[in-house]
Protein backbone atom coordinates (compact mmCIF):
# COMPACT_ATOMS: atom_id res chain seq x y z
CA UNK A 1 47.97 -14.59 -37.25
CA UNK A 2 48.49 -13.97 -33.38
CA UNK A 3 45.02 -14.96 -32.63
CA UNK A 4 44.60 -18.85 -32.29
CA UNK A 5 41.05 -20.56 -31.59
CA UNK A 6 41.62 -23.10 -29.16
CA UNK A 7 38.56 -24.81 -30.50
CA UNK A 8 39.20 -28.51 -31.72
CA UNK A 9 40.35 -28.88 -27.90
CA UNK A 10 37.01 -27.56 -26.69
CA UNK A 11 35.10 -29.77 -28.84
CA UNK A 12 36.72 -33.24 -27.83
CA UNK A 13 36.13 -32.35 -24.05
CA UNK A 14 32.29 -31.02 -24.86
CA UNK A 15 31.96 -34.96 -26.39
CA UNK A 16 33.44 -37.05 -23.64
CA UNK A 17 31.57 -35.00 -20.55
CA UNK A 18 28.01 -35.48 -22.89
CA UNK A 19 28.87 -39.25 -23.43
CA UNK A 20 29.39 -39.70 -19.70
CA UNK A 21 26.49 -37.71 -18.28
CA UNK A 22 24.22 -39.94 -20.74
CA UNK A 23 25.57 -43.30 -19.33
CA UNK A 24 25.26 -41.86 -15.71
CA UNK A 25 21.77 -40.51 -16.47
CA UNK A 26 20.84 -43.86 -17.76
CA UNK A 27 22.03 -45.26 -14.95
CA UNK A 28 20.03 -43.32 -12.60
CA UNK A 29 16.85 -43.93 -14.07
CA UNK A 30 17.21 -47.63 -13.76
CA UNK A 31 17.40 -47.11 -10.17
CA UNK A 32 14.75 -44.69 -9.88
CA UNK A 33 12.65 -46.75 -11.58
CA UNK A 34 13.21 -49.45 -9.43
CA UNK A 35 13.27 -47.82 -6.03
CA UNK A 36 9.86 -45.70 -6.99
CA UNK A 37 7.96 -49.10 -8.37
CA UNK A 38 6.04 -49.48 -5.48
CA UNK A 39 5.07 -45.81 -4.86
CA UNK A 40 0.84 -44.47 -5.23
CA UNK A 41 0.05 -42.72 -7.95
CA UNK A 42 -0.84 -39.56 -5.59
CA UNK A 43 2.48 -39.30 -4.86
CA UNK A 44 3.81 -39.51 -8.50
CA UNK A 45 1.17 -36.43 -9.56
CA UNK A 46 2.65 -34.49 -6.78
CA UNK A 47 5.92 -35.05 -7.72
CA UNK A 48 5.07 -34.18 -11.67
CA UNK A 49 3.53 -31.46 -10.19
CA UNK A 50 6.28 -29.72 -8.42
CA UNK A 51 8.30 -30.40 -12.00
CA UNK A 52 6.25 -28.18 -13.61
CA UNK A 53 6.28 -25.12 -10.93
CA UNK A 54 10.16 -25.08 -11.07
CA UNK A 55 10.31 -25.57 -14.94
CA UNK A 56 7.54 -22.40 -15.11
CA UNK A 57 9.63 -20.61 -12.50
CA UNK A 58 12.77 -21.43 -14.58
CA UNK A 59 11.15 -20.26 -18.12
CA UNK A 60 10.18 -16.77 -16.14
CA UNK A 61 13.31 -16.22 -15.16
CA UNK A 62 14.64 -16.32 -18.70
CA UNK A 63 11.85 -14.28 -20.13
CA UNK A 64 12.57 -11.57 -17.56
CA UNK A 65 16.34 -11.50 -18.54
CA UNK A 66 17.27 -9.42 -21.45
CA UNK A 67 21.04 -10.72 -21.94
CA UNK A 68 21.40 -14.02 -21.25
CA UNK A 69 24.29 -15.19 -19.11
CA UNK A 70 27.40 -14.74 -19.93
CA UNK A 71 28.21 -18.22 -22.49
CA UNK A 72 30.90 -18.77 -24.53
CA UNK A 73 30.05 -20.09 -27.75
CA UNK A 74 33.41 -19.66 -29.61
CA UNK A 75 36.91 -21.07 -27.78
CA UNK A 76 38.88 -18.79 -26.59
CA UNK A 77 41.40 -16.82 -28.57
CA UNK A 78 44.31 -16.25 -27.95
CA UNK A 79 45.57 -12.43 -27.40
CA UNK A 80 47.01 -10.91 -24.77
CA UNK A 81 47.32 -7.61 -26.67
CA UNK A 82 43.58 -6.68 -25.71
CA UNK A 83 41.92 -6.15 -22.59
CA UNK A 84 38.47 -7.30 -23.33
CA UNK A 85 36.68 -8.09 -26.67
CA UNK A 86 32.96 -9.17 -26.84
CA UNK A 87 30.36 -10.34 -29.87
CA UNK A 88 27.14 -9.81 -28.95
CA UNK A 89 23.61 -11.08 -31.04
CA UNK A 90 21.34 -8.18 -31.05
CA UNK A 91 18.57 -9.87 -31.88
CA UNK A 92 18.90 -13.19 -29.65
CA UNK A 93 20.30 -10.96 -27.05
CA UNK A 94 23.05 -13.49 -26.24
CA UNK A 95 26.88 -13.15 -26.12
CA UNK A 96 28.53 -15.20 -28.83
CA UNK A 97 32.20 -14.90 -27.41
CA UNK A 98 33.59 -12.55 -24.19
CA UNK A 99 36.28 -12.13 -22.57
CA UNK A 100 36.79 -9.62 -20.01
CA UNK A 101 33.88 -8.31 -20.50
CA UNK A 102 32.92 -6.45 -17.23
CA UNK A 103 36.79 -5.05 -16.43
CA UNK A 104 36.48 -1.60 -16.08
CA UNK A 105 38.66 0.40 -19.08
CA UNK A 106 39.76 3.83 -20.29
CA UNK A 107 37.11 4.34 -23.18
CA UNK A 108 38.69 6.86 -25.01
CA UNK A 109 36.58 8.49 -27.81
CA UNK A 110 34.16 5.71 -27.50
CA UNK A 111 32.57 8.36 -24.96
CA UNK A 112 31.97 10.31 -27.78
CA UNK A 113 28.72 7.67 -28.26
CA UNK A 114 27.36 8.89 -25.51
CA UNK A 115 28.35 12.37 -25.74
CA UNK A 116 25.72 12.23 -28.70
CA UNK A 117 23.01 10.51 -27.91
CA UNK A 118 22.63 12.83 -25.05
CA UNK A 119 22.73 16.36 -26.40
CA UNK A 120 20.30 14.46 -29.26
CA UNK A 121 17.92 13.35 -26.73
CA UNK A 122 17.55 16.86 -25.31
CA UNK A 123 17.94 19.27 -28.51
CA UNK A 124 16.56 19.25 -31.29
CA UNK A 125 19.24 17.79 -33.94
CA UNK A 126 18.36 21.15 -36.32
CA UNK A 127 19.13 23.46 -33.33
CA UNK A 128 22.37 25.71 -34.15
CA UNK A 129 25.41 25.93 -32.15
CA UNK A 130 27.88 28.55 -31.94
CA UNK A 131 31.42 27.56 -32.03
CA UNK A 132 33.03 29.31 -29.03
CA UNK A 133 35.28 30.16 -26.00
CA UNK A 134 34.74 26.53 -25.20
CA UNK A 135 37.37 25.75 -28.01
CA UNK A 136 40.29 26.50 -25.10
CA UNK A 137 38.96 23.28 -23.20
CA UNK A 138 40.11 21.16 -25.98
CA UNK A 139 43.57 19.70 -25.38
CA UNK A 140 46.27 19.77 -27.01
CA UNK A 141 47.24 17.02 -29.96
CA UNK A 142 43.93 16.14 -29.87
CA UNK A 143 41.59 15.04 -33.16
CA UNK A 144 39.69 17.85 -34.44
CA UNK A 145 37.01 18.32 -36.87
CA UNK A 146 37.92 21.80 -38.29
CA UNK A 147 35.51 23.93 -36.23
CA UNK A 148 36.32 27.82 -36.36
CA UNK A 149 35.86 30.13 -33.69
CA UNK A 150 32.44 32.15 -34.74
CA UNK A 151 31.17 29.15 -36.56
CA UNK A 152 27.15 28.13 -37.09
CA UNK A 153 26.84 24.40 -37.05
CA UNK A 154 23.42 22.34 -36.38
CA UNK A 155 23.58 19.90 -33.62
CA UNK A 156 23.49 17.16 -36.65
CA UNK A 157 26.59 18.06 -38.12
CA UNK A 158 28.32 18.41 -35.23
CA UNK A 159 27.19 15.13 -34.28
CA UNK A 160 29.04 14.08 -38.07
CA UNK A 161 32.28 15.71 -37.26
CA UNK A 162 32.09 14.02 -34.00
CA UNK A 163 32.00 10.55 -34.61
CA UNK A 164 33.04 10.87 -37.96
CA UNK A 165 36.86 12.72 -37.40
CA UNK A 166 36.36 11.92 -33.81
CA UNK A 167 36.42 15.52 -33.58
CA UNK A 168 36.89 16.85 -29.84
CA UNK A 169 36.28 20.34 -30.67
CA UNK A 170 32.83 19.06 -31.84
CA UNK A 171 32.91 17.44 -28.41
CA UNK A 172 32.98 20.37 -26.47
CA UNK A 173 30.72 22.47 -28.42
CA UNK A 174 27.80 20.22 -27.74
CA UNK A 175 28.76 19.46 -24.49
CA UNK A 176 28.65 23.66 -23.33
CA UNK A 177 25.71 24.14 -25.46
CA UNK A 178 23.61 21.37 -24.83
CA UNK A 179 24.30 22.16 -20.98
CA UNK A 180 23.34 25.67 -21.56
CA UNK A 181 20.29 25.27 -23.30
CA UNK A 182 18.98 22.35 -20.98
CA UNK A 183 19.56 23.92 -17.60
CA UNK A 184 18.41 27.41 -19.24
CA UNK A 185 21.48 28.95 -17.90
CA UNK A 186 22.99 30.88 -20.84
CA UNK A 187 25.05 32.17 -18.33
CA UNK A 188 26.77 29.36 -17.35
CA UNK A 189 30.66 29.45 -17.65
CA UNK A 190 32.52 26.93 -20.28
CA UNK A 191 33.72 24.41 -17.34
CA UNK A 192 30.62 24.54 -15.70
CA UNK A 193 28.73 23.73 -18.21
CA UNK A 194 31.04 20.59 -19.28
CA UNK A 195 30.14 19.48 -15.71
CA UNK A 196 27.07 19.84 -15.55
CA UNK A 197 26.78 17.90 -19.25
CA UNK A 198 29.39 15.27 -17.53
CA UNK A 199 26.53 14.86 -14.99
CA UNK A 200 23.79 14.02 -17.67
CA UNK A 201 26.43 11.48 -19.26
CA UNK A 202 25.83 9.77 -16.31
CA UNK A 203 22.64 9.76 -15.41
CA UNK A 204 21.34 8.78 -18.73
CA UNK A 205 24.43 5.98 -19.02
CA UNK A 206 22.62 4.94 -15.62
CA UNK A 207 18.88 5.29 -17.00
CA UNK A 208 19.55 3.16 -20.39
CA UNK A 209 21.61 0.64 -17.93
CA UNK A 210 25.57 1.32 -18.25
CA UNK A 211 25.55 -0.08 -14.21
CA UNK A 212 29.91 0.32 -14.56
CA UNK A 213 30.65 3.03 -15.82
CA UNK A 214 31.59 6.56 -15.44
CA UNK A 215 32.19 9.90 -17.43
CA UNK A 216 34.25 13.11 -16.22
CA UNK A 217 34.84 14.54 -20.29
CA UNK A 218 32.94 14.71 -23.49
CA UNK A 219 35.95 13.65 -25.55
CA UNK A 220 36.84 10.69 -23.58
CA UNK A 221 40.38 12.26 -22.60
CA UNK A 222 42.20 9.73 -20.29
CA UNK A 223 41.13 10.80 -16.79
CA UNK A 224 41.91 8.53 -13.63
CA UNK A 225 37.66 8.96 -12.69
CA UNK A 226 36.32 7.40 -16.25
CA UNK A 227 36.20 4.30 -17.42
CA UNK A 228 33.38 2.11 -18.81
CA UNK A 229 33.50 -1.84 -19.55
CA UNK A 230 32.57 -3.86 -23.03
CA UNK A 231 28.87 -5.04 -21.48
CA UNK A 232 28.35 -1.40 -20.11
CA UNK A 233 29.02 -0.70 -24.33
CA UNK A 234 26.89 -3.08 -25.95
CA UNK A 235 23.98 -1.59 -24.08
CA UNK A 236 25.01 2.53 -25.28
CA UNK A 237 25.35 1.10 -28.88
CA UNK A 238 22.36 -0.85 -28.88
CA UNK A 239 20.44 2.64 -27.80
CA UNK A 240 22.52 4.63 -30.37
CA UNK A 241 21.81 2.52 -33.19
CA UNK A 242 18.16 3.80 -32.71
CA UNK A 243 19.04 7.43 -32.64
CA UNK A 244 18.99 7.99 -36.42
CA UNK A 245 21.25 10.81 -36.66
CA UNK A 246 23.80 8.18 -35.11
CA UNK A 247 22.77 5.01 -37.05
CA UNK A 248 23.49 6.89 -40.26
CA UNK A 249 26.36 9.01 -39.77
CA UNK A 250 28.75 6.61 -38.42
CA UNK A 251 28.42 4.22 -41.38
CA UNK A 252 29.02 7.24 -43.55
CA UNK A 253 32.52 7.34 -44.76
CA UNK A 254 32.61 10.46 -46.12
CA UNK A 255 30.55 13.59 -45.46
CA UNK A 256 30.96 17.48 -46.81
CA UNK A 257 29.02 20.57 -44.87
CA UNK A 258 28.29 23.83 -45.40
CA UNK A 259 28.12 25.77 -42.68
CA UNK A 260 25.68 29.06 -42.91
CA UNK A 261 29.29 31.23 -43.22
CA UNK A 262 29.37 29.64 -46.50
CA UNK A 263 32.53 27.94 -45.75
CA UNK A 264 32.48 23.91 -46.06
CA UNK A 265 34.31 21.16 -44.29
CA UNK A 266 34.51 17.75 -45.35
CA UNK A 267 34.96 14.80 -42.90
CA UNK A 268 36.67 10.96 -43.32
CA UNK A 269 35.53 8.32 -40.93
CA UNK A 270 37.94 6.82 -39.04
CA UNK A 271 37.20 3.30 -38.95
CA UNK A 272 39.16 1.66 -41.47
CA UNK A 273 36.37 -1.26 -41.51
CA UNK A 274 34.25 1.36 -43.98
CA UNK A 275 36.48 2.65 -46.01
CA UNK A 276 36.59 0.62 -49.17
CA UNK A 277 40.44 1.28 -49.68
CA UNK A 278 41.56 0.02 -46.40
CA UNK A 279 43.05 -3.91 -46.43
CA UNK A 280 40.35 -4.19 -43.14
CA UNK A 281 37.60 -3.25 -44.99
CA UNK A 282 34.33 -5.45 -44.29
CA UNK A 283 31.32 -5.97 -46.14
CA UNK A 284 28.41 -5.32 -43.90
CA UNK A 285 29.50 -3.22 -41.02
CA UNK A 286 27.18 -0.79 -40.48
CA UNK A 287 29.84 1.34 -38.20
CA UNK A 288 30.55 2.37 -35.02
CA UNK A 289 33.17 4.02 -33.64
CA UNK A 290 36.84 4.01 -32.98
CA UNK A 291 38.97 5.68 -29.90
CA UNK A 292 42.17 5.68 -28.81
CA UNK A 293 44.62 7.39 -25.99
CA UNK A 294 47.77 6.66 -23.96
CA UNK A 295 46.16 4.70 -21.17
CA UNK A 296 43.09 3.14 -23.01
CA UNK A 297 45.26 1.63 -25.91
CA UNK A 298 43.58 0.93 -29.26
CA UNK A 299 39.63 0.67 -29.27
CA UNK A 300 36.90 -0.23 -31.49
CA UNK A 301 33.08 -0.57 -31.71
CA UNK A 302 31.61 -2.56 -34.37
CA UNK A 303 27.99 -3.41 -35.62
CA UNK A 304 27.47 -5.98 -38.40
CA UNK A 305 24.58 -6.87 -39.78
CA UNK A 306 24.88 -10.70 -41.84
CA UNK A 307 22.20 -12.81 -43.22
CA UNK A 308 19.08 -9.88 -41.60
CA UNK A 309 21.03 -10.91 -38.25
CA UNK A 310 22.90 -8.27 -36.73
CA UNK A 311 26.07 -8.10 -34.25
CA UNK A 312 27.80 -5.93 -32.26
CA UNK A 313 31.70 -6.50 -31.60
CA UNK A 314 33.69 -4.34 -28.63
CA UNK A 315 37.40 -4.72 -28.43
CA UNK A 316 39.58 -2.59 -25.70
CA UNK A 317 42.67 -2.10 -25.14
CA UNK A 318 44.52 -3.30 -28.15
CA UNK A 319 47.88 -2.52 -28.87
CA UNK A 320 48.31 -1.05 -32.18
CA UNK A 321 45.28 0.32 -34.82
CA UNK A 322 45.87 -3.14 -37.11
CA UNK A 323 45.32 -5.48 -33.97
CA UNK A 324 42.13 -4.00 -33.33
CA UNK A 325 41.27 -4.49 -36.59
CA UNK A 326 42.66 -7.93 -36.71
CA UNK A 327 40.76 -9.17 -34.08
CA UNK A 328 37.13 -7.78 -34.87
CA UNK A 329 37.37 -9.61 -38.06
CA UNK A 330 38.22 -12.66 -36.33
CA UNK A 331 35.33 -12.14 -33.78
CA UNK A 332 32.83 -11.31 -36.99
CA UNK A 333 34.04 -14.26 -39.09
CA UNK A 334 32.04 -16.49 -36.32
CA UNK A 335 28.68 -14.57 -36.99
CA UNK A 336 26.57 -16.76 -38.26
């Protein structure tokens, strides 16, 4: 295994700084004891006093903050095949392990998340797209879901082939038609309207609080203007894992349609952590999504759910398909 905990390390100098900071707190209060003896009681209520205000100002402050600071409760491991990799509680809202975690990376088809849950927060998921002239946007050697030019597909199964077979022609059909039917411009022209759904990308990535991050594709094609980072991710799949179309479809490993031609296409996920034939496979991971191009390397999204606890695990930038892999089952073996 590549990926060594430095942990046994971690724990020896956690013990000798707690055993020293008890004698020298001990310490203290002897003298404090001593050197306040003679003090009035007026003064020791004000002081008590003053205690509480910071510890209520203190306990505020934590309320108010929905992530808690950035804490590492598992030693570092050792990779340097990945960029950043997070494990996130959802529901203490605390980060169990990062690294890297607000570097700014290529996200590959991880955009494809938010490509999503913004044409599904502005049409109606039963809404029918046609499969058009948009299809010459696509670019070459990409991942494809089977669309056909003249095709009938509801925004819910395009959704399927998109984060299912990370299909980019399902990327740019709800893209141009989402665009289309939200500005009311039928008349809008292909790259026009992947701009102006580029533009909604980001302004709902700003509204739900991706704060570093920015989109210029709905594929997540390597472009030198778009990158996001692992935090800016744990907040998009916290939000998509409410969108039901999402939640469901990306923990589905295999899917058929029929579109209203008659014709049907059937879709594979792509994340080997579902599919019970692959050596990754993992009991309890509920999805999310995988992505990968030249400059972004390897990606993966992962929620977990263990024990009625659930997780979510972001790797970037690995290597090869098997590290990322590799190392989200090392991250999720420390869920507790």
């Amino acid at each position: 295994m590549a990926y060594k905990i430095r942990k046994g390390r971690l724990i020896t100098a956690v013990s000798i700084a707690a055993a020293f900071c008890v004698i020298c707190l001990a310490v203290l209060a002897v003298v404090v004891l001593k050197g306040r003896k003679s003090e009035s009681s007026s003064v020791i209520s004000e002081e008590v006093t003053t205690t509480a205000e910071e510890t209520t100002s203190i306990s505020t402050t934590v309320m108010t903050t929905s992530v808690q600071p950035v804490t590492t409760t598992i030693a570092l491991i050792d990779s340097t095949e990945c960029k950043s990799a997070v494990l996130y509680a959802m529901g203490g809202k605390k980060y169990l392990y990062s690294d890297g975690i607000n570097d700014r990376n290529a996200p590959a088809s991880l955009t494809k998340l938010l490509t999503a849950a913004v044409a599904l927060k502005y049409v109606n998921s039963e809404a029918v797209f046609p499969v058009g002239s948009e299809q010459a946007l696509v670019h070459a050697n990409s991942s494809l879901c089977g669309l056909m030019l003249g095709d009938e597909v509801t925004l819910k199964d395009l959704v399927a082939g998109l984060l299912m077979s990370s299909g980019n022609d399902a990327a740019y059909t709800i893209a141009v038609c989402t665009a289309r039917a939200h500005s009311k411009d039928p008349d809008m022209s292909d790259s026009e309207a992947v701009e102006f759904f580029c533009g909604m990308m980001n302004s709902f990535a700003d509204y739900i609080g991706m704060k570093n991050s920015h989109f210029t594709t709905p594929d997540g094609w390597d472009d030198s203007d778009q990158y996001t980072t692992a935090a800016d991710l744990i907040v998009l799949t916290e939000y998509a894992m409410t969108v039901p179309e999402i939640s469901e479809v990306v923990g589905t490993y295999s899917k058929e349609v029929v579109l209203s031609s008659g014709r049907s296409i059937s879709w594979t996920n792509s994340n080997s952590l579902i599919d019970p034939t692959s050596p990754y496979y993992t009991e309890g991971v509920l999805g999310v999504k995988t992505g990968t191009t030249d400059i972004a390397g390897n990606n993966l999204i992962t929620v977990y759910k263990k024990k009625r606890r659930a997780y979510i695990s972001v790797v970037m930038g690995c290597n090869t398909d098997s590290e990322r892999y590799e190392l989200t089952k090392e991250l999720l073996s420390y869920c507790e």
